[in-house]
N, C-alpha and C. Protein backbone atom coordinates (compact mmCIF):
# COMPACT_ATOMS: atom_id res chain seq x y z
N UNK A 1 -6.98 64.72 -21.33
CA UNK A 1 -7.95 63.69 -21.56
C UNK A 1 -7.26 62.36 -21.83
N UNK A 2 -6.42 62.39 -22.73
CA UNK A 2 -5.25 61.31 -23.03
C UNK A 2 -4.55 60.54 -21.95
N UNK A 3 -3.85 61.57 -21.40
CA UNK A 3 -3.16 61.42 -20.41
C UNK A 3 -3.66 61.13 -19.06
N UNK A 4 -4.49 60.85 -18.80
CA UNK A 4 -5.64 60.96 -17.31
C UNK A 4 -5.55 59.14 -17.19
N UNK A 5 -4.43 58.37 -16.10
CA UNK A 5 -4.49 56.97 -15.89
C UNK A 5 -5.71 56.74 -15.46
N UNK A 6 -6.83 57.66 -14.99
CA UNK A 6 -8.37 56.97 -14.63
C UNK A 6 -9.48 56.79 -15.43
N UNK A 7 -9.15 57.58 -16.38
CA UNK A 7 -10.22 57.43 -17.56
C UNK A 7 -9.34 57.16 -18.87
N UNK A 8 -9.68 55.80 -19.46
CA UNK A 8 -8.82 55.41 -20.21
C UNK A 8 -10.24 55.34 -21.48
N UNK A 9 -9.80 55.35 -23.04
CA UNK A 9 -10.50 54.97 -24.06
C UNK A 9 -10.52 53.94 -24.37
N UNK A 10 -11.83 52.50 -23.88
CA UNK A 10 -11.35 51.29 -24.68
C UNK A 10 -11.73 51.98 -26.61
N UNK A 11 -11.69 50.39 -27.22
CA UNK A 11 -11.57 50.66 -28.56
C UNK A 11 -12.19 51.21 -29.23
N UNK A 12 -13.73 51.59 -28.91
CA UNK A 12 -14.90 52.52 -29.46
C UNK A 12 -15.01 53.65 -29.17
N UNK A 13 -14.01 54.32 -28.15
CA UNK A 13 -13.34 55.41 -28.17
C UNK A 13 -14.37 56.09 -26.91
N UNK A 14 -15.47 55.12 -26.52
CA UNK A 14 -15.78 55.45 -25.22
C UNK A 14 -14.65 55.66 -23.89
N UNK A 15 -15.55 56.24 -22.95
CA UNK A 15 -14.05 56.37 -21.51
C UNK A 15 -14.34 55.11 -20.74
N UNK A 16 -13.18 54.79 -20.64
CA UNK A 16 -13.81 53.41 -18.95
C UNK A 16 -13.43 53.96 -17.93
N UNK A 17 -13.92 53.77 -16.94
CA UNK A 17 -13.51 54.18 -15.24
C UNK A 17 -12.46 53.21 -14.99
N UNK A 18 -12.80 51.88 -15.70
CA UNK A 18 -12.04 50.58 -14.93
C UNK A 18 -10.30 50.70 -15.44
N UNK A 19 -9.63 50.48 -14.66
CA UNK A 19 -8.38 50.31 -14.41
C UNK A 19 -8.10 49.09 -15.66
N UNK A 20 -7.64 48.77 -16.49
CA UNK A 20 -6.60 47.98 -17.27
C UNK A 20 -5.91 46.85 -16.60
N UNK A 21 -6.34 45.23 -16.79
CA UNK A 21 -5.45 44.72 -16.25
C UNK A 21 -6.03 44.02 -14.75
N UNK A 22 -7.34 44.01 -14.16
CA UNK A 22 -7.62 44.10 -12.83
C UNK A 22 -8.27 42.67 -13.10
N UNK A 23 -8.52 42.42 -14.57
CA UNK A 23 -9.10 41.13 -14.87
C UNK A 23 -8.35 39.55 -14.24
N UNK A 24 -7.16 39.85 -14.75
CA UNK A 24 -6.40 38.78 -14.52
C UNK A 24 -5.86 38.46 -12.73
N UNK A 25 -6.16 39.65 -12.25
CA UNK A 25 -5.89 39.59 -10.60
C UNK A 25 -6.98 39.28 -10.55
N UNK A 26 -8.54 39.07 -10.44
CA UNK A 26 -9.54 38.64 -10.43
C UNK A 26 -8.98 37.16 -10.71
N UNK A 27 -9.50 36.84 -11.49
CA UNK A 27 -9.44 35.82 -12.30
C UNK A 27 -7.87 34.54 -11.67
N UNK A 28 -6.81 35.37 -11.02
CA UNK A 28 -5.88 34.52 -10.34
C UNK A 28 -6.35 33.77 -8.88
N UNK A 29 -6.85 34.97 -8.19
CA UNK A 29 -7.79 34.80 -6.99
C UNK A 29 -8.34 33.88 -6.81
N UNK A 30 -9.78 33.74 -8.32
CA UNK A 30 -10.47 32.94 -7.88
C UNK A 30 -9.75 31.20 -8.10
N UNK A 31 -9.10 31.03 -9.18
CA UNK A 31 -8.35 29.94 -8.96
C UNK A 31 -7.48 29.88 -7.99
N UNK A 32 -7.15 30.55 -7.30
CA UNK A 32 -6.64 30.75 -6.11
C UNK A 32 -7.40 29.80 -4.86
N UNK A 33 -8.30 30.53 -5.12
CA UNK A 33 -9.32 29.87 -4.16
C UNK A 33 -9.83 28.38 -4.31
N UNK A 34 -10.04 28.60 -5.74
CA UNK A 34 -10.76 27.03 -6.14
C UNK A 34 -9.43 26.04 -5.65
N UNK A 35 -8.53 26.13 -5.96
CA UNK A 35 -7.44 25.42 -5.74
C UNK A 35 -7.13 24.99 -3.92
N UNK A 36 -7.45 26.17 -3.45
CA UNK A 36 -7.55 25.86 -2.18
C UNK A 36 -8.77 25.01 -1.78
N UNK A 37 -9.94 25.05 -1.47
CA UNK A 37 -11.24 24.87 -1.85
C UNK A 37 -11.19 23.03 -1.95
N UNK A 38 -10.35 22.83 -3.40
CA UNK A 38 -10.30 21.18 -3.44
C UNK A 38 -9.21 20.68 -2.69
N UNK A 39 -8.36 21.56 -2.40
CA UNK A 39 -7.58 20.81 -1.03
C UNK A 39 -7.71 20.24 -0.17
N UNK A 40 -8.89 21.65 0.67
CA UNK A 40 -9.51 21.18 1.96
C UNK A 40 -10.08 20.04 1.63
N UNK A 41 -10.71 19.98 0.68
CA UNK A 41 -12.19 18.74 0.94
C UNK A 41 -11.73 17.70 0.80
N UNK A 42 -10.22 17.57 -0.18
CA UNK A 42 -9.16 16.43 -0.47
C UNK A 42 -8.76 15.71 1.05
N UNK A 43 -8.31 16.63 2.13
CA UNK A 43 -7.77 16.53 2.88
C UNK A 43 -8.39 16.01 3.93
N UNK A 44 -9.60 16.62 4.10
CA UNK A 44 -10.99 16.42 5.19
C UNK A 44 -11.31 14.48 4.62
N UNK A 45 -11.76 14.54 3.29
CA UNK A 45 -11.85 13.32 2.93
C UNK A 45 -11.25 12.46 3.33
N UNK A 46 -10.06 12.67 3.25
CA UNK A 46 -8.78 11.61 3.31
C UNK A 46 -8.62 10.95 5.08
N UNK A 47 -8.96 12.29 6.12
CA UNK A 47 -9.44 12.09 7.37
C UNK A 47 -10.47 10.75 7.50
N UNK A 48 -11.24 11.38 6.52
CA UNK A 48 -12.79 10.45 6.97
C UNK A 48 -12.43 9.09 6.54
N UNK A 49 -11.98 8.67 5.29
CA UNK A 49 -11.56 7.46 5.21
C UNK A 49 -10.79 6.69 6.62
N UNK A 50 -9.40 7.33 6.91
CA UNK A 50 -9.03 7.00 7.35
C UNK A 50 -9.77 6.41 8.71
N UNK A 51 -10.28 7.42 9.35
CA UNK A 51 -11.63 7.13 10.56
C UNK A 51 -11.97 5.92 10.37
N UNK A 52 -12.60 5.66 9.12
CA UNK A 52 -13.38 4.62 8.64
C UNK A 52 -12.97 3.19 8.84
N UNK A 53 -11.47 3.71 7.90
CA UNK A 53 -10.26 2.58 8.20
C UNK A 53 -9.83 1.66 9.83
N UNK A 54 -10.19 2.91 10.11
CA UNK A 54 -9.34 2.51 11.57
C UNK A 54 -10.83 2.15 12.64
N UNK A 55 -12.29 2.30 12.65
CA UNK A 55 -13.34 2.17 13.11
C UNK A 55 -13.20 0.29 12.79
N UNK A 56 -13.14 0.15 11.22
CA UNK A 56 -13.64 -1.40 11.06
C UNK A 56 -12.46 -2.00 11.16
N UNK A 57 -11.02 -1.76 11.41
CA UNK A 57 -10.07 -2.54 12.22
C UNK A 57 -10.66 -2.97 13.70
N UNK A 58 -11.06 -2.03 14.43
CA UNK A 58 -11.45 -1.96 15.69
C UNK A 58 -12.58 -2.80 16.08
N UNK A 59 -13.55 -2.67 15.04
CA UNK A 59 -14.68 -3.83 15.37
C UNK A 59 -14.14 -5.23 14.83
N UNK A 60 -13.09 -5.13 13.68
CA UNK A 60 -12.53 -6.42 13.76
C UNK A 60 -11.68 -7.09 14.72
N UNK A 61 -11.16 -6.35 15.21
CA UNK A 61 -10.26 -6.39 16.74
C UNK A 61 -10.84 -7.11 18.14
N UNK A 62 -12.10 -6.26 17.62
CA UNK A 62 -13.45 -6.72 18.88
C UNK A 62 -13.76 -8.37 18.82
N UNK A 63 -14.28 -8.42 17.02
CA UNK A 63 -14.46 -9.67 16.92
C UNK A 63 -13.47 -10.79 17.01
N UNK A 64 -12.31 -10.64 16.98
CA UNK A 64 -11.36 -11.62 17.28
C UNK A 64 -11.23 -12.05 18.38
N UNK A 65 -11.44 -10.97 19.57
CA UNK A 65 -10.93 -11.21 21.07
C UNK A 65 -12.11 -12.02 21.22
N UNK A 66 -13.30 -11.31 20.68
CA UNK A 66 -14.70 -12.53 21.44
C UNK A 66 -14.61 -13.94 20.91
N UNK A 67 -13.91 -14.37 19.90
CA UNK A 67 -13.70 -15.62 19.22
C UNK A 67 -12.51 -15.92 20.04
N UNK A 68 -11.12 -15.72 20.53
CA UNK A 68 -10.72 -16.19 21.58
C UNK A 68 -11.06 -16.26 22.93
N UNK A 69 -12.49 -15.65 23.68
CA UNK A 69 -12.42 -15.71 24.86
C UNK A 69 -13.43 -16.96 24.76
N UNK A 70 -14.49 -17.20 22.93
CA UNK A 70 -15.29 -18.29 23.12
C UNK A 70 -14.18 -19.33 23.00
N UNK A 71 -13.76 -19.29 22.42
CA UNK A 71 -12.50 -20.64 22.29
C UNK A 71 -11.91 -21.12 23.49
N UNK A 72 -11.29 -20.25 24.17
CA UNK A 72 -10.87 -20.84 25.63
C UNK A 72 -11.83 -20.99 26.56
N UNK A 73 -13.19 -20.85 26.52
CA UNK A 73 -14.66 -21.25 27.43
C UNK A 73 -14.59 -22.38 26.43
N UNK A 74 -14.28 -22.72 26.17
CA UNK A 74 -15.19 -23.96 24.72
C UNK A 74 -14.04 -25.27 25.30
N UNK A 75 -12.36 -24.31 25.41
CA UNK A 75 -11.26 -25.53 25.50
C UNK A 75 -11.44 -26.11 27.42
N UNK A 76 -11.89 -24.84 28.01
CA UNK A 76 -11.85 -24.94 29.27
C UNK A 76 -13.19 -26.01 30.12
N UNK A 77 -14.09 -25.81 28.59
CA UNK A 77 -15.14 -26.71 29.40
C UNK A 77 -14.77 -28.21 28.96
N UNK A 78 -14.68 -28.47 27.98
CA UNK A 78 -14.43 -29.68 27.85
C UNK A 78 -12.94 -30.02 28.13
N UNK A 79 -11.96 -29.49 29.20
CA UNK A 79 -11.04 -30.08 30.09
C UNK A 79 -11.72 -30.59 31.31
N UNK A 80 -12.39 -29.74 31.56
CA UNK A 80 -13.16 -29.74 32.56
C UNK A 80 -14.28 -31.58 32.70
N UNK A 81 -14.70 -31.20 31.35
CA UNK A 81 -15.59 -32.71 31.47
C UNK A 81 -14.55 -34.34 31.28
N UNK A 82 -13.18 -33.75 30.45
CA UNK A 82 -12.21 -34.95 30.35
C UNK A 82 -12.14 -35.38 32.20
N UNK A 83 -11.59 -34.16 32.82
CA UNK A 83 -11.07 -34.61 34.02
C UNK A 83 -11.69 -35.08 35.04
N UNK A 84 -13.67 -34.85 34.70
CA UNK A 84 -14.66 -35.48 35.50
C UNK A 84 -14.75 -36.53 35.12
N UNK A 85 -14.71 -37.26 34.07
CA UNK A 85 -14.96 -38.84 33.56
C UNK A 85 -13.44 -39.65 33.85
């Protein structure tokens, strides 16, 4: 009865079925996981910013070229009217 590693006596001298010890492998796991868990979403995040980052460079990019192509219509017309007068 003593001796039997599957049926052990906790302290009230009842039997447990449960194995000794299975808590803390539980319990590593799930921080295991959680730890993984805020990685991903760390990581995924860090993606999306970046996207973000690099989206409103691009529309700023946009807006610059259209402010130089109005600028040289703007310099080109009024060469245009110097060299008619």
């Amino acid at each position: 009865m003593g001796s039997d590693p599957q049926h052990r006596q906790d302290r009230t001298g009842r039997r447990s079925d449960r194995p000794q010890g299975s808590g803390g492998i539980v319990f590593a796991l799930v921080a295991l996981a959680l730890i993984l868990a805020i990685g991903f979403f760390y990581l995924t995040n860090e993606s999306r910013e970046d996207r973000r980052a690099d989206a409103i460079t691009q529309a700023a990019d946009s807006v610059d070229n259209g402010a130089r192509i109005v600028g040289e219509a703007a310099r080109n017309a009024a060469d245009k009217l110097r060299n008619n007068n």
